[in-house]
PDB file of N, CA and C in Angstrom:
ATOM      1  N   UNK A   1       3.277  20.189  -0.977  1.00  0.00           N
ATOM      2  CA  UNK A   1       4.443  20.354  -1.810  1.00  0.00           C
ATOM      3  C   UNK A   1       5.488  19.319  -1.419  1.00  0.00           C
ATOM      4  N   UNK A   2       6.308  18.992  -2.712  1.00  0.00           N
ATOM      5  CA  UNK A   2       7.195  17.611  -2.247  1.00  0.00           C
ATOM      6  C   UNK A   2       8.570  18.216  -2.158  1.00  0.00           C
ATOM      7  N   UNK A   3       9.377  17.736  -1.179  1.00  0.00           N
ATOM      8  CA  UNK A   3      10.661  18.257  -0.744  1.00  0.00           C
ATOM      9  C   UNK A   3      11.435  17.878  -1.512  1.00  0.00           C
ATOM     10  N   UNK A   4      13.177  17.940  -1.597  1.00  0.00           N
ATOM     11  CA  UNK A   4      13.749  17.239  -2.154  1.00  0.00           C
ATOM     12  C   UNK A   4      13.783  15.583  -2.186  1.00  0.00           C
ATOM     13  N   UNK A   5      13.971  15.266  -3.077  1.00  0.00           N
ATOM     14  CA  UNK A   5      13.940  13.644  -2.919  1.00  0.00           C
ATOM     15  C   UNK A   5      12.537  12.688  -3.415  1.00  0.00           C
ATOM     16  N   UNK A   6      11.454  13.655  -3.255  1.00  0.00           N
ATOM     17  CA  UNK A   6      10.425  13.398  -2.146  1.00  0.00           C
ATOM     18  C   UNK A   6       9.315  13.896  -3.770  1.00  0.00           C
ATOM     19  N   UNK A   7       8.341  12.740  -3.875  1.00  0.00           N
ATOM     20  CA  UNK A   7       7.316  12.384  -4.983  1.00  0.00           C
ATOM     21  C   UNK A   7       6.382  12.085  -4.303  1.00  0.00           C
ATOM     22  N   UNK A   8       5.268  12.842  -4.823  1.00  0.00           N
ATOM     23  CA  UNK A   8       3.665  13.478  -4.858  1.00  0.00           C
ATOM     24  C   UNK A   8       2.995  12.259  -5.491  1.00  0.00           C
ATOM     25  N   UNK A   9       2.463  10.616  -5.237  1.00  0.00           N
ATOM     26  CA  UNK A   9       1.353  10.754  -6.712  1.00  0.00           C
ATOM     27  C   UNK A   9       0.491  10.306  -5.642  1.00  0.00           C
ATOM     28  N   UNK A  10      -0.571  10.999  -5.777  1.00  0.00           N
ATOM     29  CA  UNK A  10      -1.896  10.958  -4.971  1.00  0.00           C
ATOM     30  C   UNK A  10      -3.128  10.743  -5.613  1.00  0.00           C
ATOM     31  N   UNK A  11      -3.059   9.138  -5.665  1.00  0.00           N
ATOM     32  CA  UNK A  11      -4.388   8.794  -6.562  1.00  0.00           C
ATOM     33  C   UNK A  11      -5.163   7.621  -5.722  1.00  0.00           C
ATOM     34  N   UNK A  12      -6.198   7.108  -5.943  1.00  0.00           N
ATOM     35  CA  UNK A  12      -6.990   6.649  -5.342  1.00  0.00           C
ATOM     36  C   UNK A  12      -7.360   5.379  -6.258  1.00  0.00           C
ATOM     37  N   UNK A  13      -7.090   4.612  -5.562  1.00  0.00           N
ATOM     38  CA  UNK A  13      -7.182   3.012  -6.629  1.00  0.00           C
ATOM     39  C   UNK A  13      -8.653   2.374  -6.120  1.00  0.00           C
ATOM     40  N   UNK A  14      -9.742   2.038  -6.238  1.00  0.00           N
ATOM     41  CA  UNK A  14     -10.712   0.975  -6.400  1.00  0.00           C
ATOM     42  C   UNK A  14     -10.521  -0.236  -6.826  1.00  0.00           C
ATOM     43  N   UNK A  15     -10.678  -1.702  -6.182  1.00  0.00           N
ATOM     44  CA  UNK A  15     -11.025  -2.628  -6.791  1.00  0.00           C
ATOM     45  C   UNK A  15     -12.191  -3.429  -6.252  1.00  0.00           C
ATOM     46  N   UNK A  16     -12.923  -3.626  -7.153  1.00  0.00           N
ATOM     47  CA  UNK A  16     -13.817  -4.624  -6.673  1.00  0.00           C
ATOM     48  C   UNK A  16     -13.861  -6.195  -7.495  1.00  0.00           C
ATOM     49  N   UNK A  17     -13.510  -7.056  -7.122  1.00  0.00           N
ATOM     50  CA  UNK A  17     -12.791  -8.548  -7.108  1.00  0.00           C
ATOM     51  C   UNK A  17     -14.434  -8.735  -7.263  1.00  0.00           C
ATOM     52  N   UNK A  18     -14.568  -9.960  -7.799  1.00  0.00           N
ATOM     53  CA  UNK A  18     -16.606 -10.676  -7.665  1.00  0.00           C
ATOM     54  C   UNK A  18     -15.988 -11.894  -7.720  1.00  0.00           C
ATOM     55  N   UNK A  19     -16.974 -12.459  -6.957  1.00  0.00           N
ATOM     56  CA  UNK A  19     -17.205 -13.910  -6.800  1.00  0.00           C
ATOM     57  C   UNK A  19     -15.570 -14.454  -6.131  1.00  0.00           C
ATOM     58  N   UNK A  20     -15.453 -13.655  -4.959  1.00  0.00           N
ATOM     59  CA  UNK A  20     -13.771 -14.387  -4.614  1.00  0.00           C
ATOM     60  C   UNK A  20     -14.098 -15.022  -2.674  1.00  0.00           C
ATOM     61  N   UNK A  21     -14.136 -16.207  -3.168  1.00  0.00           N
ATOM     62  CA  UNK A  21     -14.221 -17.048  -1.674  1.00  0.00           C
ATOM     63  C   UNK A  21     -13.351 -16.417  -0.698  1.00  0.00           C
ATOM     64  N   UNK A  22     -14.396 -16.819   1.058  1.00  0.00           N
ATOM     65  CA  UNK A  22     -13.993 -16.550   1.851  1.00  0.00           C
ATOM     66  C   UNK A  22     -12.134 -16.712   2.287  1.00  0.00           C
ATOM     67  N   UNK A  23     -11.892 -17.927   1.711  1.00  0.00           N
ATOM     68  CA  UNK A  23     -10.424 -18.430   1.619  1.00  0.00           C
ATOM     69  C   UNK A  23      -9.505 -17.592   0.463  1.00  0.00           C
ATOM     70  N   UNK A  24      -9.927 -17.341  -0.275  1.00  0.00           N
ATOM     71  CA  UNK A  24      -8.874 -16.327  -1.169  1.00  0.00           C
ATOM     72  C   UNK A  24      -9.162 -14.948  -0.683  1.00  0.00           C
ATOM     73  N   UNK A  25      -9.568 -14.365  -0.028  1.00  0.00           N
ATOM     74  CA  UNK A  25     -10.211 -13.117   0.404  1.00  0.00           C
ATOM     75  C   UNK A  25      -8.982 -13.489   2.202  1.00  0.00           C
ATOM     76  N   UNK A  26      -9.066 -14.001   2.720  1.00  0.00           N
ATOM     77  CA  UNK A  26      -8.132 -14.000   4.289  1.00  0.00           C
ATOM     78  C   UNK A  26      -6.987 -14.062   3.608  1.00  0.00           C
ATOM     79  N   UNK A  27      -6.545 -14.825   2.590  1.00  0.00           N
ATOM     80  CA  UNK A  27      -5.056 -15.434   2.058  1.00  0.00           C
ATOM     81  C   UNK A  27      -4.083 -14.263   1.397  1.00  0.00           C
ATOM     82  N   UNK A  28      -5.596 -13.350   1.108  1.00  0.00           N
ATOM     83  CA  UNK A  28      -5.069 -12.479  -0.098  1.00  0.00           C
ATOM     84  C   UNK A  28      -3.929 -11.496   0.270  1.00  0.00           C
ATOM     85  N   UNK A  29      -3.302 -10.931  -0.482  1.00  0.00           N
ATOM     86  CA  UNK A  29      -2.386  -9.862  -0.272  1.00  0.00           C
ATOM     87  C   UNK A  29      -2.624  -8.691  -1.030  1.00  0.00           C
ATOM     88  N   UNK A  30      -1.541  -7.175  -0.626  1.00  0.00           N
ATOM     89  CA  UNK A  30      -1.785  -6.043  -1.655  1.00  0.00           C
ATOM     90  C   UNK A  30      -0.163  -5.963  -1.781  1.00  0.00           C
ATOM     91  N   UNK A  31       0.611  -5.911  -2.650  1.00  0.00           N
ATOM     92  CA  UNK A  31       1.607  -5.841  -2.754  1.00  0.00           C
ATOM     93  C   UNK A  31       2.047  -4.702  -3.589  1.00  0.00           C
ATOM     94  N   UNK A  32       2.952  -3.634  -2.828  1.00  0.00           N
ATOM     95  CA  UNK A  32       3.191  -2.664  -2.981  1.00  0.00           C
ATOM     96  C   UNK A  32       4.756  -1.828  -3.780  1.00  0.00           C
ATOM     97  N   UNK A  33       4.821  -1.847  -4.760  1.00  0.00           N
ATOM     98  CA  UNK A  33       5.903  -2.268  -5.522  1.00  0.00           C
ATOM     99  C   UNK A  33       6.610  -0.551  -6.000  1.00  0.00           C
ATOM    100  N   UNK A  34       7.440   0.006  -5.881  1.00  0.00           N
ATOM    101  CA  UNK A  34       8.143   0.810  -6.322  1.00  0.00           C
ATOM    102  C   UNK A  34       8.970   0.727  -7.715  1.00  0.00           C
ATOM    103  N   UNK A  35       8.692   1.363  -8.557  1.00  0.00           N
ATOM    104  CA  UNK A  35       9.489   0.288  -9.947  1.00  0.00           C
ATOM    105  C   UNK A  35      10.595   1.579 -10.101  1.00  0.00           C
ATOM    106  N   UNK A  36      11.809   1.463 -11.060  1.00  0.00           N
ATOM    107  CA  UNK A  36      11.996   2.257 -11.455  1.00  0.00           C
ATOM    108  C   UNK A  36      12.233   1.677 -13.374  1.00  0.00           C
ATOM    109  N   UNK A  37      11.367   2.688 -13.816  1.00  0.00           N
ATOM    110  CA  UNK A  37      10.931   2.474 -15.031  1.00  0.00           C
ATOM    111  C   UNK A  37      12.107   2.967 -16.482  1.00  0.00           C
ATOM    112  N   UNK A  38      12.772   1.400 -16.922  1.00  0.00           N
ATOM    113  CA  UNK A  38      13.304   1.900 -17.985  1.00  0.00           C
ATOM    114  C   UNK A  38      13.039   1.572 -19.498  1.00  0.00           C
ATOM    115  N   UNK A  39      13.959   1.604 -20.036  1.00  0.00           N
ATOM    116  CA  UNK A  39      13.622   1.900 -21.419  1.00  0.00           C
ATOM    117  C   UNK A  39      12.981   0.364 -22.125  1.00  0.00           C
ATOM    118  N   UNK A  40      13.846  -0.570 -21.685  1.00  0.00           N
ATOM    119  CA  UNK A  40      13.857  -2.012 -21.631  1.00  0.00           C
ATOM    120  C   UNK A  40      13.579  -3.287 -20.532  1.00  0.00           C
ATOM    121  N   UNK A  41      13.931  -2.660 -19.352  1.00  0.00           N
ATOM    122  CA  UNK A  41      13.701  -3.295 -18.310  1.00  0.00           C
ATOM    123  C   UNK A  41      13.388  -2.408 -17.497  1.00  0.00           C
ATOM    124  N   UNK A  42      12.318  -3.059 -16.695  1.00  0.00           N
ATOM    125  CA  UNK A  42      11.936  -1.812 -15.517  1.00  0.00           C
ATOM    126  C   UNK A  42      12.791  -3.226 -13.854  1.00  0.00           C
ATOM    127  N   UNK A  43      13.378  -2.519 -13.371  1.00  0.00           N
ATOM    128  CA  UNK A  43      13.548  -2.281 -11.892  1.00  0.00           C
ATOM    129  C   UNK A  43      13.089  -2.089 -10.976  1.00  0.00           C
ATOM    130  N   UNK A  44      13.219  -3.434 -10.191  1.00  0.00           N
ATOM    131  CA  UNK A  44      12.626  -3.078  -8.540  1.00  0.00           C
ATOM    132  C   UNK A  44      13.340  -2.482  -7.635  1.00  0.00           C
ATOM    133  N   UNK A  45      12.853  -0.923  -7.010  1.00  0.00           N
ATOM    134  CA  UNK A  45      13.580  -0.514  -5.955  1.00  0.00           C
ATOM    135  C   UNK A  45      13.166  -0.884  -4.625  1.00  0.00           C
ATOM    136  N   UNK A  46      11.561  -1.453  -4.838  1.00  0.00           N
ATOM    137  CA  UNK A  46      10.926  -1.670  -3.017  1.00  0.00           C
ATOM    138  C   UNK A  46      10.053  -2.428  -3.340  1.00  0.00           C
ATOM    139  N   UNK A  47       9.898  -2.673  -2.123  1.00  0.00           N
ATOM    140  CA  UNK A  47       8.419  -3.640  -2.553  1.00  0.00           C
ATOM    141  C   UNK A  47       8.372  -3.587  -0.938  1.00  0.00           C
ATOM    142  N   UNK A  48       6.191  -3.739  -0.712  1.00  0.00           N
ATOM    143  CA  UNK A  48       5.671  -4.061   0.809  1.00  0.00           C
ATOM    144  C   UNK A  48       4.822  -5.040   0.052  1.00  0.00           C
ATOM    145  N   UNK A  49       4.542  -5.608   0.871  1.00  0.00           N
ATOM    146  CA  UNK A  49       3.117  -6.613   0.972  1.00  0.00           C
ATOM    147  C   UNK A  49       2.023  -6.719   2.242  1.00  0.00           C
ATOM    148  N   UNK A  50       0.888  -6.171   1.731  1.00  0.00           N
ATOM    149  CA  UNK A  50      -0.193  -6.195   3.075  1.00  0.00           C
ATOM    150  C   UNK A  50      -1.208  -6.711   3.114  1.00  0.00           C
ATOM    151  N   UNK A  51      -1.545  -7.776   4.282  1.00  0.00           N
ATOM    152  CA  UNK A  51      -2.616  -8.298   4.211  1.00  0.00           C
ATOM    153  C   UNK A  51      -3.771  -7.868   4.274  1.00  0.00           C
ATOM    154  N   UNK A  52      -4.398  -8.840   3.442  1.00  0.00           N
ATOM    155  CA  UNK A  52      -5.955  -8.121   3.849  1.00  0.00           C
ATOM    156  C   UNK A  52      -6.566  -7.814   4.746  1.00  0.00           C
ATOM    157  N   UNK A  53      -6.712  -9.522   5.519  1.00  0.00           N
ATOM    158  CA  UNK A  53      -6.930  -9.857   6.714  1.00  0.00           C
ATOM    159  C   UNK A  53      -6.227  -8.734   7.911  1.00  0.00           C
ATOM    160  N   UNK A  54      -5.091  -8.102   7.908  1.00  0.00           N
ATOM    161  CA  UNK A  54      -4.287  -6.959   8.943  1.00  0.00           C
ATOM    162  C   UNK A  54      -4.981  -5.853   8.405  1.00  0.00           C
ATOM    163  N   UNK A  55      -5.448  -5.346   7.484  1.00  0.00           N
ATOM    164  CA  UNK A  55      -6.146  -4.121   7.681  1.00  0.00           C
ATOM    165  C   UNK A  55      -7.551  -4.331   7.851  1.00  0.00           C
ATOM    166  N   UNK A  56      -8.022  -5.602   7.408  1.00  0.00           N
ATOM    167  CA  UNK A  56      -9.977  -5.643   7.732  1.00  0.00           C
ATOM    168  C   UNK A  56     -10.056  -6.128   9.251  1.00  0.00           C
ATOM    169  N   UNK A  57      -9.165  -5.962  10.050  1.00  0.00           N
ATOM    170  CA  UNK A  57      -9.223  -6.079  11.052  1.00  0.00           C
ATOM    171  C   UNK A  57      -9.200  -5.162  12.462  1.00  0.00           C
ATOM    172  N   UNK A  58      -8.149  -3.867  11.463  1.00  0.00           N
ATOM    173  CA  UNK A  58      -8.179  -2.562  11.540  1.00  0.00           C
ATOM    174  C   UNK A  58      -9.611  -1.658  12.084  1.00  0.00           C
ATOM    175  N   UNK A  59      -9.867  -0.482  13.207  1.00  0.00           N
ATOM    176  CA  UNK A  59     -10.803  -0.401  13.113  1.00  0.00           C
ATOM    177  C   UNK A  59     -11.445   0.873  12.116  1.00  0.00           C
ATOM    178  N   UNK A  60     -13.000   0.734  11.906  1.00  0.00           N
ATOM    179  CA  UNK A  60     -13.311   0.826  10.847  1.00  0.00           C
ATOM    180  C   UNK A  60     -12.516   0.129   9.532  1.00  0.00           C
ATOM    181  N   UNK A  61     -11.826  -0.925   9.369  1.00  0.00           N
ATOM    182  CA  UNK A  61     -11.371  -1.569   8.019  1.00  0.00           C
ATOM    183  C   UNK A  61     -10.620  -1.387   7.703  1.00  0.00           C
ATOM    184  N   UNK A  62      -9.644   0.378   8.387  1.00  0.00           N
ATOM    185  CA  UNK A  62      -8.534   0.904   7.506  1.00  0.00           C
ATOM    186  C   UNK A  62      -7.155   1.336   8.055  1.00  0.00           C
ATOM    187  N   UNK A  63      -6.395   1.272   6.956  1.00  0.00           N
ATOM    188  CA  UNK A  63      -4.990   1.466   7.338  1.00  0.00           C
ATOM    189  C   UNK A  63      -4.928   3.144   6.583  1.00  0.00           C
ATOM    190  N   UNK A  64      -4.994   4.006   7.996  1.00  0.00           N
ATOM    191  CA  UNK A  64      -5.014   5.621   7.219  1.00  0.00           C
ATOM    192  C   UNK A  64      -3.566   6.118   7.772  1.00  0.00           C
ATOM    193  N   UNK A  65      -3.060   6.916   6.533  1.00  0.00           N
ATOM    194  CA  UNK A  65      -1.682   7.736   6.269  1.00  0.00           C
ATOM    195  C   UNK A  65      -1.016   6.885   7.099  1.00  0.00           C
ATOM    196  N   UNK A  66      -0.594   6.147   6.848  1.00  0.00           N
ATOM    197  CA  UNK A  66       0.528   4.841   7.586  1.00  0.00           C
ATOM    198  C   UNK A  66       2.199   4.661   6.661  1.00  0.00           C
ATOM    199  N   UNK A  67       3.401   5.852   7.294  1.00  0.00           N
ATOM    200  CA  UNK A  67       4.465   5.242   6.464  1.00  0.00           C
ATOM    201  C   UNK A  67       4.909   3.658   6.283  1.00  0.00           C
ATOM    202  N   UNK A  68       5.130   3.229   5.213  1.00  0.00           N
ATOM    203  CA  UNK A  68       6.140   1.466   5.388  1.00  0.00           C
ATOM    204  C   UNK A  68       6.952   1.624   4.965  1.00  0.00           C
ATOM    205  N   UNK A  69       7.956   1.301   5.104  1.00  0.00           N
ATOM    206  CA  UNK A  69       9.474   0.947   4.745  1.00  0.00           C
ATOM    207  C   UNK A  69       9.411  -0.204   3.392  1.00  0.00           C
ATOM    208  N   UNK A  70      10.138   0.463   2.003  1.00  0.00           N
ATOM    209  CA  UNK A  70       9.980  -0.799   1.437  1.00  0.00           C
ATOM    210  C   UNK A  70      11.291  -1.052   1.283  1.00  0.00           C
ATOM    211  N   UNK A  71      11.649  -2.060   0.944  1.00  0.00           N
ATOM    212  CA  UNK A  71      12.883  -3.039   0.902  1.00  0.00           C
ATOM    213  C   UNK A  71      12.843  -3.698  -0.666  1.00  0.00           C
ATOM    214  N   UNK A  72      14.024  -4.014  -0.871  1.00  0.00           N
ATOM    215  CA  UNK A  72      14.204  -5.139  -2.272  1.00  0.00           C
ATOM    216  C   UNK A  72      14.301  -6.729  -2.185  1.00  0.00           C
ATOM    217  N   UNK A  73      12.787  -7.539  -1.969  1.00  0.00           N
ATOM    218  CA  UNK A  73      14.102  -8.852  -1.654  1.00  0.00           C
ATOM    219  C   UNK A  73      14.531  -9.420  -2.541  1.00  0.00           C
ATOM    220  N   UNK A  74      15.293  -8.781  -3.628  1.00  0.00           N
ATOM    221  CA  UNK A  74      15.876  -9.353  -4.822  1.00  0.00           C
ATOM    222  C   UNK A  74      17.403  -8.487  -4.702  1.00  0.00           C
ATOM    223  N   UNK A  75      17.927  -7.476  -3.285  1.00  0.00           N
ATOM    224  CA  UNK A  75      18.831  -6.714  -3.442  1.00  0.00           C
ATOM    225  C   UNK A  75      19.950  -7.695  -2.792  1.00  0.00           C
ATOM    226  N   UNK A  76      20.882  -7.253  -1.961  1.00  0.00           N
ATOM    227  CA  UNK A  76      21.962  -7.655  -1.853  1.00  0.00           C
ATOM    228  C   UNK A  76      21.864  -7.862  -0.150  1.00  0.00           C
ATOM    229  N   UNK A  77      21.149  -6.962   0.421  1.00  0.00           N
ATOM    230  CA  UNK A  77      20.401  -6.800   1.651  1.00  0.00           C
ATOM    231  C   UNK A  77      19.073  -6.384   1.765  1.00  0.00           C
ATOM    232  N   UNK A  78      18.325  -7.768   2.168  1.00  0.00           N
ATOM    233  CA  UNK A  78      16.997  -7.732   2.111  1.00  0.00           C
ATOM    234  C   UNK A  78      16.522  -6.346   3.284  1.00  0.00           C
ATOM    235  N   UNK A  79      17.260  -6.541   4.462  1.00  0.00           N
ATOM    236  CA  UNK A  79      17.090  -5.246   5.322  1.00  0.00           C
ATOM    237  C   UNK A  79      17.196  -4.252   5.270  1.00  0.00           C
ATOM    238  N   UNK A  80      17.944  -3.422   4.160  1.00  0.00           N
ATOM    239  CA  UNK A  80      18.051  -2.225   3.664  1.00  0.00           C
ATOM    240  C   UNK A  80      17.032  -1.684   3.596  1.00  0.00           C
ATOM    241  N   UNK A  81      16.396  -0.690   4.035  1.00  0.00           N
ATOM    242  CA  UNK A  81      15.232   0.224   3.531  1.00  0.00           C
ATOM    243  C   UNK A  81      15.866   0.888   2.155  1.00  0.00           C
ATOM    244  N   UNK A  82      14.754   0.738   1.361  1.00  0.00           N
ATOM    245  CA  UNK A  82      14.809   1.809  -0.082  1.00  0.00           C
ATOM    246  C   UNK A  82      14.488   2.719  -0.345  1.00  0.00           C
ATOM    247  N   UNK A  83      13.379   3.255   0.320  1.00  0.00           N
ATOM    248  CA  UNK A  83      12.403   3.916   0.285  1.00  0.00           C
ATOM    249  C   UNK A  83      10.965   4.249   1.191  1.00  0.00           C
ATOM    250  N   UNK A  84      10.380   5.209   1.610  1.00  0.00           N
ATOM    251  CA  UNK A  84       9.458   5.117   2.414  1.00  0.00           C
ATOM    252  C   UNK A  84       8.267   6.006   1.326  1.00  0.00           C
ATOM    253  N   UNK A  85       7.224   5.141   1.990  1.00  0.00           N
ATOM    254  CA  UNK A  85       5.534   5.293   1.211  1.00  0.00           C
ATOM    255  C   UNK A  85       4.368   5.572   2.358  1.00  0.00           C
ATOM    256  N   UNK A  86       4.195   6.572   2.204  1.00  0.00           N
ATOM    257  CA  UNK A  86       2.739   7.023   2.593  1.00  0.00           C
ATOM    258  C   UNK A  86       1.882   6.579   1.891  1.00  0.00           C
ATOM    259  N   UNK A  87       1.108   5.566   2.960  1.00  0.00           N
ATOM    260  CA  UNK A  87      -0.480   4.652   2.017  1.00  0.00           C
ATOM    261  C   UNK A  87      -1.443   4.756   3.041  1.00  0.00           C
ATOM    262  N   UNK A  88      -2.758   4.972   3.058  1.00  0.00           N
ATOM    263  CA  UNK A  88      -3.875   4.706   3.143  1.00  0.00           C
ATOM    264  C   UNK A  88      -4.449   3.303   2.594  1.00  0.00           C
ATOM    265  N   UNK A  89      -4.950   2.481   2.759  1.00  0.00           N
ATOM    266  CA  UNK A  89      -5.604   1.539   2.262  1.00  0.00           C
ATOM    267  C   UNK A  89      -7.318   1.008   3.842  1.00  0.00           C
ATOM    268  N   UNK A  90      -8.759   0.339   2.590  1.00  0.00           N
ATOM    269  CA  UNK A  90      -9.746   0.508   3.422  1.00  0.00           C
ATOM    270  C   UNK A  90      -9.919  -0.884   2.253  1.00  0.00           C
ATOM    271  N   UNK A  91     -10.670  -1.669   3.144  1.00  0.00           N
ATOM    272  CA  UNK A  91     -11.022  -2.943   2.574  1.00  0.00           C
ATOM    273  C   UNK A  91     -12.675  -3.452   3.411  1.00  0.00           C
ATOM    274  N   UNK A  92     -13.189  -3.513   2.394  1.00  0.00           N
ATOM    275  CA  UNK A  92     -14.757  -3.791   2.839  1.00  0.00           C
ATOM    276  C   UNK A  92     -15.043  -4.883   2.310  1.00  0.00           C
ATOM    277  N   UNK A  93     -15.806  -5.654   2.820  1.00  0.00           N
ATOM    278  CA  UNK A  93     -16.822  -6.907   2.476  1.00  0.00           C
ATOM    279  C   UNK A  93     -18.251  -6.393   2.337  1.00  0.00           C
ATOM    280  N   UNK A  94     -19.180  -7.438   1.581  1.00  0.00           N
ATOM    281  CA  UNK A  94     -20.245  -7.206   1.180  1.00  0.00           C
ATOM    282  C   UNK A  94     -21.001  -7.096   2.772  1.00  0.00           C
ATOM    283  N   UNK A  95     -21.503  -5.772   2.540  1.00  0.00           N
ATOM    284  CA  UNK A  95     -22.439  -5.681   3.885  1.00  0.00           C
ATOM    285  C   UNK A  95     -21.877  -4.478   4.340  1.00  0.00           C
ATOM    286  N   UNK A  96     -20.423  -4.209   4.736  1.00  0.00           N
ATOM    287  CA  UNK A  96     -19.556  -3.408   5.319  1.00  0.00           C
ATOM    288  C   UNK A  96     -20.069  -1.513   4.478  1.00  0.00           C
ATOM    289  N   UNK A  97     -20.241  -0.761   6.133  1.00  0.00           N
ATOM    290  CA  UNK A  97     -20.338   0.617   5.593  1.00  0.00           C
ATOM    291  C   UNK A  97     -19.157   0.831   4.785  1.00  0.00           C
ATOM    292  N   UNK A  98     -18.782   1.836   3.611  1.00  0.00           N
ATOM    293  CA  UNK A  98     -17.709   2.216   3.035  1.00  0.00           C
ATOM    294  C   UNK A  98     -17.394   3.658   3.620  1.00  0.00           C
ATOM    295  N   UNK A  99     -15.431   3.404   4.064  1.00  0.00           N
ATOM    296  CA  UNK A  99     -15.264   4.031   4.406  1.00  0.00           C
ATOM    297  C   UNK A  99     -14.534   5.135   3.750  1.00  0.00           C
ATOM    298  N   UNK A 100     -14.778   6.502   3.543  1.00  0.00           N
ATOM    299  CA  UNK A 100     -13.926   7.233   3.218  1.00  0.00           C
ATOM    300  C   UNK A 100     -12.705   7.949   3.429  1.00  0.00           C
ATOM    301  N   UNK A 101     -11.763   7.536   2.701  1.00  0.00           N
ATOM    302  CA  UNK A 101     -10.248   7.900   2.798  1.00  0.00           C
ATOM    303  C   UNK A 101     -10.555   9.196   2.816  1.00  0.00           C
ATOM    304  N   UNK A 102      -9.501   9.819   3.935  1.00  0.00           N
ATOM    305  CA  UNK A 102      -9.654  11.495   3.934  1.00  0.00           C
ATOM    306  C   UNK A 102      -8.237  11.963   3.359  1.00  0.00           C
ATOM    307  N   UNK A 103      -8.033  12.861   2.965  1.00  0.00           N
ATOM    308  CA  UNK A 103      -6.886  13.586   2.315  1.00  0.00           C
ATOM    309  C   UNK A 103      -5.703  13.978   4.039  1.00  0.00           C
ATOM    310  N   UNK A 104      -4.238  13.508   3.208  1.00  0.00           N
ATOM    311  CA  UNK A 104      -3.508  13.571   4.355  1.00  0.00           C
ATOM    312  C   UNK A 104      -3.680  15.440   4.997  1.00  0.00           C
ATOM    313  N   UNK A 105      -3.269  16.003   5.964  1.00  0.00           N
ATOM    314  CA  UNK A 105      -3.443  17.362   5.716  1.00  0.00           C
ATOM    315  C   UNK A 105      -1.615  18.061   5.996  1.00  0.00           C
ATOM    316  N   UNK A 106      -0.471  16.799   6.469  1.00  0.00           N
ATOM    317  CA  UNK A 106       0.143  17.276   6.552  1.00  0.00           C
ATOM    318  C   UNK A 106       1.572  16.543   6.433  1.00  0.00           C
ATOM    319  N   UNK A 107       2.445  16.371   6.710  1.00  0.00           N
ATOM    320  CA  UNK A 107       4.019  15.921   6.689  1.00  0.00           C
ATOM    321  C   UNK A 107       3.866  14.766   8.080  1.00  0.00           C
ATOM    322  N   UNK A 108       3.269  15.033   9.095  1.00  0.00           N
ATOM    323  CA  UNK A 108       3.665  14.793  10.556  1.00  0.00           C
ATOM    324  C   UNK A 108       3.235  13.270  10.357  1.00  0.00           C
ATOM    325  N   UNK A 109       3.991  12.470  11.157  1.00  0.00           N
ATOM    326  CA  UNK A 109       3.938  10.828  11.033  1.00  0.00           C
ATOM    327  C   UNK A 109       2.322  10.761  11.849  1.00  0.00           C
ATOM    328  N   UNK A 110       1.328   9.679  11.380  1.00  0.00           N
ATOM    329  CA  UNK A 110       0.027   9.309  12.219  1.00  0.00           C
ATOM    330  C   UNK A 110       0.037   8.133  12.190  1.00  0.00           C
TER     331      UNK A 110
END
C-alpha cells in the first residue's frame, strides 16, 4: 500500500535490442525519467541515468530494489533531489542465465 505522497506502478519492462555491437552495448545507458504529464506539454520532474556496463557488472547482472534520487538537470538546482524511485533493473547478454526479478516484500531500504 502507498503512503501519502507515495505512487505504486509496478510493472516489468523487457527489452531485447538485436544486432547491437559490443561498443553500443558498454556505451549504452537506461535513463530514467519522471514526467509530469500535461495537457500540452509534459514536464520533467527527475530524471536518473544507468549504465549498463554498472549493473552487468553487478553480481548476478542486477541492480535489485535499489532507491535513486532523481534530480532535474533542466531545474534551477541540478542538486535538488525531486523525487525518489524504487528500481530493480537485470541486464543479460547472449549466453547469460536470466535472472529473475523478485517482488519487493517490503518498505525497508536494501
Amino acid at each position: 500500500m502507498g503512503g501519502i505522497g507515495e505512487i505504486i506502478w509496478d510493472e516489468h519492462l523487457f527489452l531485447e535490442p538485436k544486432q547491437v555491437s559490443p561498443k553500443d552495448a558498454e556505451d549504452a545507458k537506461i535513463e530514467i525519467r519522471l514526467m509530469d504529464k500535461g495537457m500540452f506539454k509534459d514536464a520533467l520532474i527527475g530524471q536518473f541515468d544507468l549504465d549498463l556496463t554498472f549493473v552487468y557488472l553487478k553480481p548476478d547482472h542486477v541492480l535489485l530494489h535499489k532507491w535513486i534520487a532523481l534530480n532535474n538537470p533542466n531545474g534551477d538546482d541540478y542538486a535538488t533531489i525531486q523525487a525518489y524511485v524504487k528500481v530493480s533493473v537485470a541486464v543479460a547478454c547472449t549466453g547469460d542465465e536470466q535472472v529473475q526479478i523478485t517482488e519487493d516484500d517490503g518498505p525497508e531500504d536494501t
